[in-house]
C-alpha atoms as a PDB file:
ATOM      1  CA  UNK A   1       0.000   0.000   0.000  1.00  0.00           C
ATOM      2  CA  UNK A   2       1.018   3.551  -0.714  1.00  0.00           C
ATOM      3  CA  UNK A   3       0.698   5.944   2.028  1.00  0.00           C
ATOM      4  CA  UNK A   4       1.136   9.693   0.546  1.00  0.00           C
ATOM      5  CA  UNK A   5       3.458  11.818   2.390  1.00  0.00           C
ATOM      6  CA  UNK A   6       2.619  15.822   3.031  1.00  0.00           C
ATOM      7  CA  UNK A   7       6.251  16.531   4.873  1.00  0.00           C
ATOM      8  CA  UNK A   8       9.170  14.906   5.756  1.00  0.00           C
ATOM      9  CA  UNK A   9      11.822  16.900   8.302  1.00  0.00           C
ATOM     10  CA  UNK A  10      14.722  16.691  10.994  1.00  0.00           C
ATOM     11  CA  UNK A  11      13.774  17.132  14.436  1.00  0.00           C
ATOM     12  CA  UNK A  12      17.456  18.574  15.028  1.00  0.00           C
ATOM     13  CA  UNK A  13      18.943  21.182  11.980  1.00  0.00           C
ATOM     14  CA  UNK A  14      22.838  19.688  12.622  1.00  0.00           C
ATOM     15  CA  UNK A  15      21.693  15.815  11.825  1.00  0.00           C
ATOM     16  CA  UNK A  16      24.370  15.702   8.983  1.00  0.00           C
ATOM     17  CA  UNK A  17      27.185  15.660  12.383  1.00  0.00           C
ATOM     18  CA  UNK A  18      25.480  13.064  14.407  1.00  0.00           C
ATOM     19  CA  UNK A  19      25.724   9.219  14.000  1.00  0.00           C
ATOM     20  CA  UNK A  20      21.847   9.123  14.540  1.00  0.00           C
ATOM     21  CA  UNK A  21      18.842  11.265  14.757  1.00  0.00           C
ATOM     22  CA  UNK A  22      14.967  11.476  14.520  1.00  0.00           C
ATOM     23  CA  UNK A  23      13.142  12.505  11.251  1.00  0.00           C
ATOM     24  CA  UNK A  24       9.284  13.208  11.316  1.00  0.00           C
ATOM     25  CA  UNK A  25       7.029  12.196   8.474  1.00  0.00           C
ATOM     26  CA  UNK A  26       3.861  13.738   8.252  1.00  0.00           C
ATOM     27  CA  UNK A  27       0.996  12.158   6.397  1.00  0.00           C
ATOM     28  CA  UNK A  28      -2.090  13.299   4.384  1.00  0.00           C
ATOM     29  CA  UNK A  29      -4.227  10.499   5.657  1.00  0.00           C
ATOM     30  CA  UNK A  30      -4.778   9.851   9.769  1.00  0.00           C
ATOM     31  CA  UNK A  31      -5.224   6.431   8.970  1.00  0.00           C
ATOM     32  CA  UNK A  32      -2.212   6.297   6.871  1.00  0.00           C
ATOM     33  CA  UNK A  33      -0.292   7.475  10.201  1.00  0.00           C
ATOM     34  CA  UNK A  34      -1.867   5.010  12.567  1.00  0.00           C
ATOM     35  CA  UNK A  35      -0.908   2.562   9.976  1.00  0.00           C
ATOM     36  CA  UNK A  36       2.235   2.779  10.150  1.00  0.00           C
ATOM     37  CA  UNK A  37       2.570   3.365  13.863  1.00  0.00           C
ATOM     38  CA  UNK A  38       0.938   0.103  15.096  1.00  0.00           C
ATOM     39  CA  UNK A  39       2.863  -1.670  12.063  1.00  0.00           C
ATOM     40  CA  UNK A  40       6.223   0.176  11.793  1.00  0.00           C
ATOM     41  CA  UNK A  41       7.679   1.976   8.403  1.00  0.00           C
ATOM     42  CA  UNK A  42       9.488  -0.081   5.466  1.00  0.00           C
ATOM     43  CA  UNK A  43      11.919   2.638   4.215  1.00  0.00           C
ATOM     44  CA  UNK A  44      14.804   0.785   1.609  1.00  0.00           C
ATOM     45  CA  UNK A  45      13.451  -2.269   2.935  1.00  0.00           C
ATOM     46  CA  UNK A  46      14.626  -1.984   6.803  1.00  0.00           C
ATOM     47  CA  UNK A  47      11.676  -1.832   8.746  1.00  0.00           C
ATOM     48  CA  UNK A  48      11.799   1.395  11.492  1.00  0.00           C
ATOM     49  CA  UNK A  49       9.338   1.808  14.683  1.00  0.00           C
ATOM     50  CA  UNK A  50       7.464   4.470  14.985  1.00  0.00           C
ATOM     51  CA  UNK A  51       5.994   6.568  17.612  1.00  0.00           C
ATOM     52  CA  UNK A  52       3.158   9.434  17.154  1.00  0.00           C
ATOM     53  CA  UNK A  53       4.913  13.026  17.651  1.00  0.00           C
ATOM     54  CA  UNK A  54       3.050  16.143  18.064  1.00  0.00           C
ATOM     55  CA  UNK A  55       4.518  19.701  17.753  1.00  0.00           C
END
């Protein structure tokens, strides 16, 4: 299934100097972002968990 994306950022501006950070994906669709926080995200095909983040 295809899930459509509205905004993808950095929580953190300097992510390019750390060995890990946390990006936020923002969907069109609710049910799109439940989705894929009770089932986790296939990005590349490794498989991330994901927690709901509000601003």
């Amino acid at each position: 299934p295809q899930a459509e994306i509205r905004h993808i950022g950095w929580l953190t501006r300097d992510a390019t100097a750390k060995t890990a950070s946390t990006i936020t994906i923002e969907f069109t669709r609710p049910e799109d972002a439940n989705k894929i926080i009770d089932e986790g995200l296939v990005w590349q095909g490794e498989v991330f968990q994901c927690e709901r983040y509000e601003r």
